[in-house]
Protein backbone atom coordinates (compact mmCIF):
# COMPACT_ATOMS: atom_id res chain seq x y z
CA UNK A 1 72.47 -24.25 -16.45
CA UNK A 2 68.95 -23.64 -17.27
CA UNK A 3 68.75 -20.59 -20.10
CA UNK A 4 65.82 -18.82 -20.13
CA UNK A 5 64.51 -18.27 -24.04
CA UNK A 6 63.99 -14.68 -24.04
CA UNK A 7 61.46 -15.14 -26.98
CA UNK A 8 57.85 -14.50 -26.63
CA UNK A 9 55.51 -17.48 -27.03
CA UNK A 10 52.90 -17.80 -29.95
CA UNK A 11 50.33 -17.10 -27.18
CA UNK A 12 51.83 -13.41 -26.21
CA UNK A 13 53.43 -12.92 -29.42
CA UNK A 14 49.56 -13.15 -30.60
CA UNK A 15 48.03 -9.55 -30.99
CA UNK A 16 45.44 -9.48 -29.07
CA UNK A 17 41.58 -9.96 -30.16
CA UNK A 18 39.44 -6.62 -31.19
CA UNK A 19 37.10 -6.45 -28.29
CA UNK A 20 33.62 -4.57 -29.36
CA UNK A 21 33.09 -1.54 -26.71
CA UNK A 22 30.57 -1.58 -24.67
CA UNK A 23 27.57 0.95 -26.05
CA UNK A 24 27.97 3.95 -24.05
CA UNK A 25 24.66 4.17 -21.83
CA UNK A 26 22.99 7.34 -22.83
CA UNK A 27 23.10 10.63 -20.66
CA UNK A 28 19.99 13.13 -19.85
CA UNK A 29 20.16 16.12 -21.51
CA UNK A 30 21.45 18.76 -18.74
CA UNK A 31 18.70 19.59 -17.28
CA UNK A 32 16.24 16.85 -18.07
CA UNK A 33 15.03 16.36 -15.06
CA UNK A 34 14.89 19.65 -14.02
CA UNK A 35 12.61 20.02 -17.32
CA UNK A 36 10.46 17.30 -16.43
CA UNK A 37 9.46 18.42 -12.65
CA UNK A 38 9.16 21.67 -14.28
CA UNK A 39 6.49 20.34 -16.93
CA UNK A 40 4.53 18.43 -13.77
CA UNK A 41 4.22 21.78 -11.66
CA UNK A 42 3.14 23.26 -14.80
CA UNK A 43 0.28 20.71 -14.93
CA UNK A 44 -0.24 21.29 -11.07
CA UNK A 45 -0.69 24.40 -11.28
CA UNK A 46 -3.37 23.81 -14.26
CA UNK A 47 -5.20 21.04 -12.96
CA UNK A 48 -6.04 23.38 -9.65
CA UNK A 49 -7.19 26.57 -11.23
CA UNK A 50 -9.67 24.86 -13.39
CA UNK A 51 -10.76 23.33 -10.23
CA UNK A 52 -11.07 26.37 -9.05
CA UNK A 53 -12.83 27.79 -11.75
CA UNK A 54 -15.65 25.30 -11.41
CA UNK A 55 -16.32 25.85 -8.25
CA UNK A 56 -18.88 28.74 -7.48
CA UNK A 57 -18.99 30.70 -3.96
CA UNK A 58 -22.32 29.26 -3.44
CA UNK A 59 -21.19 25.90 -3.13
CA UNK A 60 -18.79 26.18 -0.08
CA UNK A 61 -21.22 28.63 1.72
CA UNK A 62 -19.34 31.92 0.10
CA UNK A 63 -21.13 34.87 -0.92
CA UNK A 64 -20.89 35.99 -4.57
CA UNK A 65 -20.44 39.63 -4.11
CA UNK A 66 -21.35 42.25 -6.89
CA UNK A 67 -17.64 42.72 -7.90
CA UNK A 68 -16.69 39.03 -8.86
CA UNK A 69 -15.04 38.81 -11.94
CA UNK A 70 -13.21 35.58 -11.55
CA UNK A 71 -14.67 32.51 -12.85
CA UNK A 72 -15.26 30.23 -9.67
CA UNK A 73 -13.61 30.55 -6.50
CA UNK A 74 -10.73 33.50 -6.34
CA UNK A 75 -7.22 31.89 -5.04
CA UNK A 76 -7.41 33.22 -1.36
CA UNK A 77 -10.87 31.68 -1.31
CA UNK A 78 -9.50 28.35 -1.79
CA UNK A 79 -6.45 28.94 0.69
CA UNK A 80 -9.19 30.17 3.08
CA UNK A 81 -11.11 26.86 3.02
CA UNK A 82 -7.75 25.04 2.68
CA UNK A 83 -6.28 26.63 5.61
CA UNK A 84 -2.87 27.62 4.16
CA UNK A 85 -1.30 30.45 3.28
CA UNK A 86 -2.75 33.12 -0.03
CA UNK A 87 0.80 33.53 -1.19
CA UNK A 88 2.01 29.96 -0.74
CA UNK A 89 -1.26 28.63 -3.10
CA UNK A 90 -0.48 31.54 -5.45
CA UNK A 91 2.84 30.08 -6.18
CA UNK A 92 1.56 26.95 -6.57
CA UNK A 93 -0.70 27.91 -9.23
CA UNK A 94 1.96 29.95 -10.34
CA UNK A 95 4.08 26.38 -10.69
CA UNK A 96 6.72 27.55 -8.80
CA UNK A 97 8.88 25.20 -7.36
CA UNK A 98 7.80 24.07 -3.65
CA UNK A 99 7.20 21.45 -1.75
CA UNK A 100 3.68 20.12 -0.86
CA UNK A 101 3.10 18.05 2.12
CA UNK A 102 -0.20 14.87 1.77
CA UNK A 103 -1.73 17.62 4.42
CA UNK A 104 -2.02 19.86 2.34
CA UNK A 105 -3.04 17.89 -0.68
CA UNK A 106 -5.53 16.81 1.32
CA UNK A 107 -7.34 19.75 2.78
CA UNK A 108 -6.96 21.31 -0.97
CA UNK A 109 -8.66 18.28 -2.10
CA UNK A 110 -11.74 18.92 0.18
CA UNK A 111 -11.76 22.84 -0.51
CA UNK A 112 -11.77 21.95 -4.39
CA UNK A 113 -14.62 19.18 -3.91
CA UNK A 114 -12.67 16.52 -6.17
CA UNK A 115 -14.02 13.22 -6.53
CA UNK A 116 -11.89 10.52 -6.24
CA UNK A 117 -10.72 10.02 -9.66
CA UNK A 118 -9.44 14.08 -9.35
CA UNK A 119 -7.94 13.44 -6.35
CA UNK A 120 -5.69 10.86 -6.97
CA UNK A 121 -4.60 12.95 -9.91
CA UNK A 122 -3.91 15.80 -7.88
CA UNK A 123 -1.07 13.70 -5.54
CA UNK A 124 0.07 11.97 -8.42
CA UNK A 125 0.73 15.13 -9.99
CA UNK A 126 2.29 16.41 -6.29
CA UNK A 127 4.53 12.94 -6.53
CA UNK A 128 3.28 12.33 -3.08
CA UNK A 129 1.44 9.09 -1.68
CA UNK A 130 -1.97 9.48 -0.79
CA UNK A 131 -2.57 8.79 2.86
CA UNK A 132 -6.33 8.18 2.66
CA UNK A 133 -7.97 4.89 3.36
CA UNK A 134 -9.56 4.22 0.24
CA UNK A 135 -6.21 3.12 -1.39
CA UNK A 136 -5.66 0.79 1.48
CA UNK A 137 -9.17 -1.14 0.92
CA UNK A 138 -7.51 -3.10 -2.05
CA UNK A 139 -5.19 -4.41 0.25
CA UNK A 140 -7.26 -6.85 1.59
CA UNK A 141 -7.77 -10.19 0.70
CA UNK A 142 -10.86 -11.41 -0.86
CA UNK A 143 -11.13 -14.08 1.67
CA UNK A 144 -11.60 -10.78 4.23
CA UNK A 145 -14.75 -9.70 2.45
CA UNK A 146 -16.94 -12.64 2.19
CA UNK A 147 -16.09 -13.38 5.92
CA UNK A 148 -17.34 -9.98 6.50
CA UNK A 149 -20.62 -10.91 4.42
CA UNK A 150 -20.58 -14.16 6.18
CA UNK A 151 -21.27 -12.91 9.54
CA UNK A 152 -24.06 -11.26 8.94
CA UNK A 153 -26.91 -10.25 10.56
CA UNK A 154 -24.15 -9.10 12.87
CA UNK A 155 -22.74 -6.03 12.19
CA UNK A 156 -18.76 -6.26 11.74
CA UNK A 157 -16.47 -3.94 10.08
CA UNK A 158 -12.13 -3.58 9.48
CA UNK A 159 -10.51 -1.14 10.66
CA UNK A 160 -6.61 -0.17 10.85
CA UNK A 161 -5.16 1.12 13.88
CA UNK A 162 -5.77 4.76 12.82
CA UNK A 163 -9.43 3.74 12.80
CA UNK A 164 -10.26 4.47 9.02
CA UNK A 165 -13.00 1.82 8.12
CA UNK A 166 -11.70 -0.09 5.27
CA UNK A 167 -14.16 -2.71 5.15
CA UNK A 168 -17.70 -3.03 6.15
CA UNK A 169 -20.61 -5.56 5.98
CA UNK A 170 -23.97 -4.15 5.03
CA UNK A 171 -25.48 -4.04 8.92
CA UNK A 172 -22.40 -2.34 10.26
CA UNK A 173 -23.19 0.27 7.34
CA UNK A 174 -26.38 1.11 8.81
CA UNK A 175 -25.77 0.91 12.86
CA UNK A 176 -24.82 4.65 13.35
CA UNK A 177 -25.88 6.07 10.33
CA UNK A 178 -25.34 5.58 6.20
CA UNK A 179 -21.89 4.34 6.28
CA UNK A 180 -22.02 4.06 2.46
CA UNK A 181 -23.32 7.53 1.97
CA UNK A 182 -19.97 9.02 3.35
CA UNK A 183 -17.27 9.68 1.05
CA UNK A 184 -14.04 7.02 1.43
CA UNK A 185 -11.44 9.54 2.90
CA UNK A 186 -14.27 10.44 5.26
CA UNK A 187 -14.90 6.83 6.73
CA UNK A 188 -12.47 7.07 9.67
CA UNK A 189 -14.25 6.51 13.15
CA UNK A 190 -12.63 9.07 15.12
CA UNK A 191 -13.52 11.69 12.54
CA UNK A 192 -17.59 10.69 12.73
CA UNK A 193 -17.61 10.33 16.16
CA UNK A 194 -16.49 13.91 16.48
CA UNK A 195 -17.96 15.74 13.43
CA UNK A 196 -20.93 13.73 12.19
CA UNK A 197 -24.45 14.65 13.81
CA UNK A 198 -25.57 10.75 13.24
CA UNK A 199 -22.74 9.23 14.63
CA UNK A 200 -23.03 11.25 17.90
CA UNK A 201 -26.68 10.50 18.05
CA UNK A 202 -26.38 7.61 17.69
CA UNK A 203 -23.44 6.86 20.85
CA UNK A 204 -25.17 7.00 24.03
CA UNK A 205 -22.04 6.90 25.85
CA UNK A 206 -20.38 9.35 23.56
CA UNK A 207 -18.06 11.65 26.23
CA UNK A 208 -16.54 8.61 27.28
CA UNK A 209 -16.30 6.55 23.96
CA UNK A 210 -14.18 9.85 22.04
CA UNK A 211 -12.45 10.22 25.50
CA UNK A 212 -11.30 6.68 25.08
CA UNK A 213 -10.53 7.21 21.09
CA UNK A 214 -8.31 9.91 21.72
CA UNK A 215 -6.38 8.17 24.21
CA UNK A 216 -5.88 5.11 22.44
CA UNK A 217 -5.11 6.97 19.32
CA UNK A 218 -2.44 9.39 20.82
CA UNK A 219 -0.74 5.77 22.32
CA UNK A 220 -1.07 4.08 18.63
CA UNK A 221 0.49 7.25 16.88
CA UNK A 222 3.58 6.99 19.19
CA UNK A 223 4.66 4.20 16.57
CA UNK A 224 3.55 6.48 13.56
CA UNK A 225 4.92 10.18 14.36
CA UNK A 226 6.68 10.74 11.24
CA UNK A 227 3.72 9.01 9.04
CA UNK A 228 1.99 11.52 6.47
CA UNK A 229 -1.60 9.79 6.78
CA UNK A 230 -1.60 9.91 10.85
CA UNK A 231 -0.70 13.40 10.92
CA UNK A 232 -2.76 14.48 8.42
CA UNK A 233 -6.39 12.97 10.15
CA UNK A 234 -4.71 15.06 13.60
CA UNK A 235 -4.11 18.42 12.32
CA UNK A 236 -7.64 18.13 9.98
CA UNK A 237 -9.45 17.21 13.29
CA UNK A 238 -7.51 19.83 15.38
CA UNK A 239 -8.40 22.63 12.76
CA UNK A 240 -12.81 21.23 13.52
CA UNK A 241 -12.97 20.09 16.30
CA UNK A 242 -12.49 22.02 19.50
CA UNK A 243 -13.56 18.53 21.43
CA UNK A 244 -11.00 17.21 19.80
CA UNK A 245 -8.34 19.90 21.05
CA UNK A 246 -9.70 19.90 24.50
CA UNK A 247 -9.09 15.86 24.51
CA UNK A 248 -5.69 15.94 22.90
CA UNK A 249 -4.38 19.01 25.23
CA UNK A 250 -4.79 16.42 28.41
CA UNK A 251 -1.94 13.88 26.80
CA UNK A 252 -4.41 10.56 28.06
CA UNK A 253 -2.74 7.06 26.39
CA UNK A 254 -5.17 3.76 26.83
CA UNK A 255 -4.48 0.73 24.75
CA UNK A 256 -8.24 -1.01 23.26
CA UNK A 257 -9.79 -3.33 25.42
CA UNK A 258 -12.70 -4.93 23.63
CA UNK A 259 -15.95 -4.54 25.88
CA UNK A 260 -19.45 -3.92 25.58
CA UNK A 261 -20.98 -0.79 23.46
CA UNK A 262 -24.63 0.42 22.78
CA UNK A 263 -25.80 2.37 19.68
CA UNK A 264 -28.94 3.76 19.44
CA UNK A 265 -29.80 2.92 15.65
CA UNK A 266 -32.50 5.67 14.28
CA UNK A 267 -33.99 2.80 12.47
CA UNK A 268 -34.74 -0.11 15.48
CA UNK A 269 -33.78 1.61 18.66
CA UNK A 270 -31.32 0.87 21.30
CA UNK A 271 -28.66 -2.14 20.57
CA UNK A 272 -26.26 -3.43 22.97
CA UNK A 273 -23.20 -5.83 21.70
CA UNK A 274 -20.02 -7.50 23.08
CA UNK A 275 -17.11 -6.24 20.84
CA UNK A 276 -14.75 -8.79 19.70
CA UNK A 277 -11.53 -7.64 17.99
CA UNK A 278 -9.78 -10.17 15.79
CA UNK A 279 -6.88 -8.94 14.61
CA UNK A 280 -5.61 -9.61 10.73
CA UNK A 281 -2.18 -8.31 11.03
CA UNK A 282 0.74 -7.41 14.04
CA UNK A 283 -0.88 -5.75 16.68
CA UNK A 284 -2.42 -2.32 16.54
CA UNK A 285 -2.60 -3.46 12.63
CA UNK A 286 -5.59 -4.30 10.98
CA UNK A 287 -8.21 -5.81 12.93
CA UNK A 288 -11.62 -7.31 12.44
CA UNK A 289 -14.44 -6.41 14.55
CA UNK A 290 -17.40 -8.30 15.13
CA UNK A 291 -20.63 -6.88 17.18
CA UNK A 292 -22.38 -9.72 18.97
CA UNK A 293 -25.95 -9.01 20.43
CA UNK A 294 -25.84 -8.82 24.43
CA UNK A 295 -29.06 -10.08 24.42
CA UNK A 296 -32.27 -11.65 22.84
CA UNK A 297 -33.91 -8.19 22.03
CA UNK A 298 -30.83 -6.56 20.61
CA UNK A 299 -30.47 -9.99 17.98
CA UNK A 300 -34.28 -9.56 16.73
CA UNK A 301 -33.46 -6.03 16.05
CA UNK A 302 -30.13 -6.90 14.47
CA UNK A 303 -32.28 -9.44 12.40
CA UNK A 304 -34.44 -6.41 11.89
CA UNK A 305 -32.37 -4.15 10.90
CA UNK A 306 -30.67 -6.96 8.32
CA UNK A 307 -33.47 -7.11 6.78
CA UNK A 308 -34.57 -3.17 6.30
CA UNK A 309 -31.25 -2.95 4.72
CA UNK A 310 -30.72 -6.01 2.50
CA UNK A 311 -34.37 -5.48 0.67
CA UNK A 312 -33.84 -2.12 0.00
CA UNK A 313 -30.96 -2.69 -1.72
């Protein structure tokens, strides 16, 4: 008969090691964060009304009035030319706590005349992502650039499927106009071809061309309904452009078909090309487009052109 010794062994009869607890990981305060969003509305609401401040009527076409006694712009001034509600920008110069869409952001931006330094500070301050297209040029690769440089005398340009211009060579930035003299959130096609007096000079065939835009734009943004930066360039061209509305009421979808296309450049006359798209990502991604003269006059007026702008750099 096997007995079973009821003794413990030396193992369990051991006491058992000290084990050091682990360091307790710290808690917030109550109300930390509630303290921190608080102190960044705070600055918001700051950072605007000395924008404001700045900012006299005669700058955004206001008159002055003999009664002014605010400094700058008065708060339903700025809503005005921001097309949103007086009480909703009170309270957000008041810091009080409300949500701000990139919209928004962005038509205060404009209104308050921020450079681009300012305006990244504003969304940063808003915690919300800037949808313009100046803080997707960094995304491309170096390799993009010279290839753009590379191709020249022919004009050829990047664009993303929303058609902000985030790239350019140097004769694609004088073909319709002074591309460089535009400010970066402004350098969207679309938005020239409908509000910019050069650009619609410059398009001979300019009722069909922003027929087409529309179309193909309203069939790209099918994949990009819920995106800040797409609905932000539609409502800010719905609120200037009638055109625009008229176009986007009829509900036309066309997908790009690269063809021919004719400027008529203020500084060597009429150009006609053959468009090539070469795309640099998934479809309706980024693409590169490359203008090749149709014919012998339009290339010695490319060449032209090439060189008006390279020696007056």
């Amino acid at each position: 008969m096997t007995v079973t010794d009821p003794s413990p062994s030396p193992e369990a009869a051991a006491p058992p090691r000290h084990k050091r607890a682990p360091e307790p990981t710290p808690e917030p305060a109550p109300g930390a964060a509630w303290a921190a969003d608080s102190e960044r509305r705070e600055e918001l609401a700051a950072f605007l009304r000395s924008r404001r401040e700045r900012i006299t009527p005669e700058q955004v076409g206001l008159p002055r009035g003999p009664r002014r006694r605010t400094p700058g712009l008065r708060r339903e001034e700025v809503a005005h030319l921001s097309a949103v509600g007086v009480t909703w920008y009170t309270w957000l110069e008041q810091a009080r706590d409300i949500q701000v869409s990139a919209q928004v952001l962005d038509s205060l931006s404009r209104a308050l005349m921020l450079d681009a330094s300012e305006r990244a500070h504003l969304f940063a301050l808003a915690g919300v992502a800037d949808p313009t297209p100046a803080a997707e040029t960094t995304a491309l690769p170096p390799g993009v650039r010279q290839m753009l440089t590379q191709l020249e005398p022919f004009p050829a340009c990047v664009q993303n499927a929303r058609y902000d211009i985030l790239a350019h060579n140097r004769t694609y930035g004088r073909l319709l106009g002074d591309l460089d003299a535009v400010p970066a959130e402004d350098r969207n096609c679309m938005w020239l071809a409908f509000t910019d007096t050069g650009w619609r000079t410059a398009m001979p065939d300019h009722q069909e061309t922003i027929r087409l835009m529309v179309a193909r734009f309203r069939s790209r943004m099918a994949e990009h309904l819920a995106e800040p930066a797409w609905k932000a360039l539609l409502a800010r061209l719905e609120q200037t452009s009638p055109e625009f509305r008229e176009l986007w009421q009829r509900h036309e979808v066309a997908r790009a078909v690269d063809k021919g296309k004719r400027f008529l450049n203020p500084l060597v006359g009429m150009l006609s090309f053959t468009y090539h798209g070469l795309w640099l990502s998934p479809a309706e991604g980024a693409r590169m487009g490359v203008y090749v003269p149709r014919d012998e006059q339009t290339r010695e007026r490319v060449e032209r052109l090439h060189r008006l702008v390279t020696e007056g750099a």
